[in-house]
C-alpha atoms as a PDB file:
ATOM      1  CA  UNK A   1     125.393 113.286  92.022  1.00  0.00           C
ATOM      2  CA  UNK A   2     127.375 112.730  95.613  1.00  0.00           C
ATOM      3  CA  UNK A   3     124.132 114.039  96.931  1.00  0.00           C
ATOM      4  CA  UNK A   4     122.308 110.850  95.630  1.00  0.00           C
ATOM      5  CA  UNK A   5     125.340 108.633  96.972  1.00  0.00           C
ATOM      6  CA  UNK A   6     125.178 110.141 100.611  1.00  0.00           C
ATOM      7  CA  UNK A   7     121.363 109.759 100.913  1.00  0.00           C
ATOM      8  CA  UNK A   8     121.378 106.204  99.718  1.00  0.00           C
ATOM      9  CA  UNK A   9     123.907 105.309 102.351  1.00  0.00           C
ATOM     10  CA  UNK A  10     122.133 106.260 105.180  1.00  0.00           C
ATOM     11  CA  UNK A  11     119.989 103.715 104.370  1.00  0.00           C
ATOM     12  CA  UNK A  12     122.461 101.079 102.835  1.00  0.00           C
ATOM     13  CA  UNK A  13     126.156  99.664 103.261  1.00  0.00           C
ATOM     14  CA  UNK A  14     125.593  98.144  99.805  1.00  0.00           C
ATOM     15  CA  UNK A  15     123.661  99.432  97.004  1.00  0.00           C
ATOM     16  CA  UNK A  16     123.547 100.111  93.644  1.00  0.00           C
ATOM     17  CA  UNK A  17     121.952 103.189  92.133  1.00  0.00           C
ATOM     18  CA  UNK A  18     120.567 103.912  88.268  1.00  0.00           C
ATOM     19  CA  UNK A  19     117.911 106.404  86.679  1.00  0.00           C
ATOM     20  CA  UNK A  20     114.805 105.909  84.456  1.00  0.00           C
ATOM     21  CA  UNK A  21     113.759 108.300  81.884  1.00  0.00           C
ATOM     22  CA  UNK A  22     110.995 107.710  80.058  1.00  0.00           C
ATOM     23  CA  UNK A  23     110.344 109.817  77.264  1.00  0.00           C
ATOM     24  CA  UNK A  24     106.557 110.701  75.842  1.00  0.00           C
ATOM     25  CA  UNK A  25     104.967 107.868  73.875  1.00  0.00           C
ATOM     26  CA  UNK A  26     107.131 104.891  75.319  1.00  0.00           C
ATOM     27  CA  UNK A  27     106.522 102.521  77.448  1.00  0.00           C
ATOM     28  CA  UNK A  28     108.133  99.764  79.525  1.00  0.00           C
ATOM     29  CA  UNK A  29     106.193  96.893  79.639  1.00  0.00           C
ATOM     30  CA  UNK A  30     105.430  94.259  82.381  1.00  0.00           C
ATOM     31  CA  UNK A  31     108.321  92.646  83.839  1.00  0.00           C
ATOM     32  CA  UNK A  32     109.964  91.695  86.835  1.00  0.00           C
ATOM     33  CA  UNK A  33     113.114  92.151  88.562  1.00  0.00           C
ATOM     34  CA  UNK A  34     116.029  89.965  89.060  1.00  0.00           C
ATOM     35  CA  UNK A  35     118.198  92.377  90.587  1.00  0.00           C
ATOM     36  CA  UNK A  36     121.039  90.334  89.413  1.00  0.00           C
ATOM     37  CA  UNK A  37     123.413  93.517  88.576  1.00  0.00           C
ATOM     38  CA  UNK A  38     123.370  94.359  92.378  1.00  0.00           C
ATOM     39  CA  UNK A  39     124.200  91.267  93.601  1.00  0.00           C
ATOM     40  CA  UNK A  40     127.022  90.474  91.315  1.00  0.00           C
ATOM     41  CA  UNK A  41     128.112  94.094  91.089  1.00  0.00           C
ATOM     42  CA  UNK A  42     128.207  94.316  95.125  1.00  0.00           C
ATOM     43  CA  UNK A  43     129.225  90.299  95.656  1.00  0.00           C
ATOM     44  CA  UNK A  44     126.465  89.993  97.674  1.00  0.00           C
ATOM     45  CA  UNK A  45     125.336  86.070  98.636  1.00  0.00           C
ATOM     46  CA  UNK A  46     121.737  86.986  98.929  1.00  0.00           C
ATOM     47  CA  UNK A  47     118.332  85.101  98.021  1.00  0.00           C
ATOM     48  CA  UNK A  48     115.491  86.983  96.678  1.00  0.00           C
ATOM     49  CA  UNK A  49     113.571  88.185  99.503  1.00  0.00           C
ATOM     50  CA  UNK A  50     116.969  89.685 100.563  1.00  0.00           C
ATOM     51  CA  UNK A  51     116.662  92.674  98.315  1.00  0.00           C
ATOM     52  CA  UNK A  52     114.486  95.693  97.773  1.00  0.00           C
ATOM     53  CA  UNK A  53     114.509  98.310  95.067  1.00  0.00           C
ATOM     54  CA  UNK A  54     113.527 101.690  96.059  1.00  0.00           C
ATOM     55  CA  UNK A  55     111.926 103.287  92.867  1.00  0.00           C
ATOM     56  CA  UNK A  56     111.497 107.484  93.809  1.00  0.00           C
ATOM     57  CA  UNK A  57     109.907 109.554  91.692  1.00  0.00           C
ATOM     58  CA  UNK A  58     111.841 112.390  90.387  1.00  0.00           C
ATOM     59  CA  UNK A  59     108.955 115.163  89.749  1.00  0.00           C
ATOM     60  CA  UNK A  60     105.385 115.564  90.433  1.00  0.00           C
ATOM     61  CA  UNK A  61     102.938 113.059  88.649  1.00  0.00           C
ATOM     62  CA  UNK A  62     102.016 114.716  85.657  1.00  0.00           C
ATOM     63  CA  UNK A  63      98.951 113.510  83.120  1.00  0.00           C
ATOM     64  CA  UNK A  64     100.009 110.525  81.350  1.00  0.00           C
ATOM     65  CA  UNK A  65     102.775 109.396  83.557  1.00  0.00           C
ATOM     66  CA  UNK A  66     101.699 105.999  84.830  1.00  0.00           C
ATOM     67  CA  UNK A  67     103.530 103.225  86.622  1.00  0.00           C
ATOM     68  CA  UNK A  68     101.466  99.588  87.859  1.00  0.00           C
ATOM     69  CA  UNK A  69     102.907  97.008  90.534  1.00  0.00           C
ATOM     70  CA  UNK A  70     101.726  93.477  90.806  1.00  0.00           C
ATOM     71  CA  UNK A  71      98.365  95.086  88.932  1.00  0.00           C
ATOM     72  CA  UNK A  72      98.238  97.828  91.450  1.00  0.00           C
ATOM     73  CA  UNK A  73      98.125 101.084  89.571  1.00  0.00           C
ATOM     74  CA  UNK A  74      99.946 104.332  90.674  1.00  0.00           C
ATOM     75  CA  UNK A  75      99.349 108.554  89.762  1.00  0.00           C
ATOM     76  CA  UNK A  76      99.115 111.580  91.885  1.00  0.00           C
ATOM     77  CA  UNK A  77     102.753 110.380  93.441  1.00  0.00           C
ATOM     78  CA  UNK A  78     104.620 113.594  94.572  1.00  0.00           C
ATOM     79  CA  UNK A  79     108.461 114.368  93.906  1.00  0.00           C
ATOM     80  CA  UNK A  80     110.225 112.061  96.309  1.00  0.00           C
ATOM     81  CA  UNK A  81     107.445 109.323  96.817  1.00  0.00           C
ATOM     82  CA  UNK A  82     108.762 105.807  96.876  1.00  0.00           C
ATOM     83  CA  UNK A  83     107.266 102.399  95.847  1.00  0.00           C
ATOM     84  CA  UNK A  84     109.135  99.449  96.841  1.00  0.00           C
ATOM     85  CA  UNK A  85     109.647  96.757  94.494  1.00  0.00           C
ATOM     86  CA  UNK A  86     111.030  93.190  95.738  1.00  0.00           C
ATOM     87  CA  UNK A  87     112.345  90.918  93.078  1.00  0.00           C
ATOM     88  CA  UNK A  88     110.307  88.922  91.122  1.00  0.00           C
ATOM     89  CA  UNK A  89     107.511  91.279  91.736  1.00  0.00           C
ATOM     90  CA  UNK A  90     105.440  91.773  87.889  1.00  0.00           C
ATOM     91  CA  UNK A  91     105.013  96.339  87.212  1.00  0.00           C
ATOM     92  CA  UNK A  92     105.120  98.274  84.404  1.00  0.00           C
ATOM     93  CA  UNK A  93     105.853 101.993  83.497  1.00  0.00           C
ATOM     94  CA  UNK A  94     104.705 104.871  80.776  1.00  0.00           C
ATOM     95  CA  UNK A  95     104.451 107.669  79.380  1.00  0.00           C
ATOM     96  CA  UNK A  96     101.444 108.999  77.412  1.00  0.00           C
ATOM     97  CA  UNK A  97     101.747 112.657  78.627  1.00  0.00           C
ATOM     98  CA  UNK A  98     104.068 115.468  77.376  1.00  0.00           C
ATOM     99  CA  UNK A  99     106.649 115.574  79.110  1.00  0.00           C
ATOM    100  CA  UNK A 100     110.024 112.831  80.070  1.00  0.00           C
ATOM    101  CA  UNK A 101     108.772 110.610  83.498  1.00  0.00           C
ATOM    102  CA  UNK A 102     111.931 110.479  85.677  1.00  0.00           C
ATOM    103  CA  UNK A 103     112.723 107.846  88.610  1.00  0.00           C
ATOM    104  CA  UNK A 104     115.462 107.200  90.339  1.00  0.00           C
ATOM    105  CA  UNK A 105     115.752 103.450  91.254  1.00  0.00           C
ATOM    106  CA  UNK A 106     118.337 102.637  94.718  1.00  0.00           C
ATOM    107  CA  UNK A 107     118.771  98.626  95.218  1.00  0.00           C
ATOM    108  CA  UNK A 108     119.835  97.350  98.238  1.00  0.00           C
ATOM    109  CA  UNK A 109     119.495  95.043 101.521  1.00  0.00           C
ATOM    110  CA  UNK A 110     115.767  94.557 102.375  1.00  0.00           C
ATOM    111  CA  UNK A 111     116.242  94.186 106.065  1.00  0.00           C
ATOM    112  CA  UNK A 112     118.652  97.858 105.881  1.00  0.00           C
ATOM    113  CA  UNK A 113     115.481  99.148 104.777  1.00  0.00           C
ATOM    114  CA  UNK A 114     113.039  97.965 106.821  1.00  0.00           C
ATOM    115  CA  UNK A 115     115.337  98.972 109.649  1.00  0.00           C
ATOM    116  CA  UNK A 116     115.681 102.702 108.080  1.00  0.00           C
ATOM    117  CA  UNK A 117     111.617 102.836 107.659  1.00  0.00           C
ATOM    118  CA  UNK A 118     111.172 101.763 111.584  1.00  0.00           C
ATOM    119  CA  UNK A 119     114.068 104.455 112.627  1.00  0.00           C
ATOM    120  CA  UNK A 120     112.350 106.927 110.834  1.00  0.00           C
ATOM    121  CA  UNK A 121     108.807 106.001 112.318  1.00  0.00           C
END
């Protein structure tokens, strides 16, 4: 949705947006990120600690939703709560409740970010 696009630029001049659904039962297990897609997709010369992906969740946690970074496990998130993830950084996702677990996932410059966080205060 343009929505989507017009939020993520307010915090990026590059980025690179995708969605997660998870449906009940499934998991995705530990991994990291390369975020090579962005930085070929966007020709961006970066190294890793360049780069931040900005995973939001979609809905309210609901029971059995579950996602883990670098061992760190996360629940009770609210729609629009976001974990970032830096590249290279080991998390995991599932879904053992009822329902599909949504995220939306918005990759871009770290340094855009961290500027956007200390704007916002």
């Amino acid at each position: 949705p343009n929505e989507l696009h017009e939020f993520a630029k307010t915090i990026f001049s590059k980025y690179q947006i995708s969605f997660t659904m998870i449906p009940p039962g499934s998991v995705i297990p530990e991994h990291y990120d390369t975020m090579y897609s962005f930085t070929s997709k966007t020709n961006t010369n970066t190294d890793d600690s360049d780069i931040v992906r900005l995973n939001i969740f979609m809905k309210d946690w609901e029971s059995g939703h579950y996602f883990e970074l670098n061992r760190e496990p996360y629940t009770d998130w609210k729609q629009g709560d976001c974990i970032p993830i830096i590249p290279n950084v080991r998390h995991l996702a599932g879904n053992l409740g009822k329902t599909k677990r949504y995220t939306l996932q918005i990759t871009g410059q770290r340094n855009e970010f961290e500027r956007y966080v200390s704007h916002k205060g």
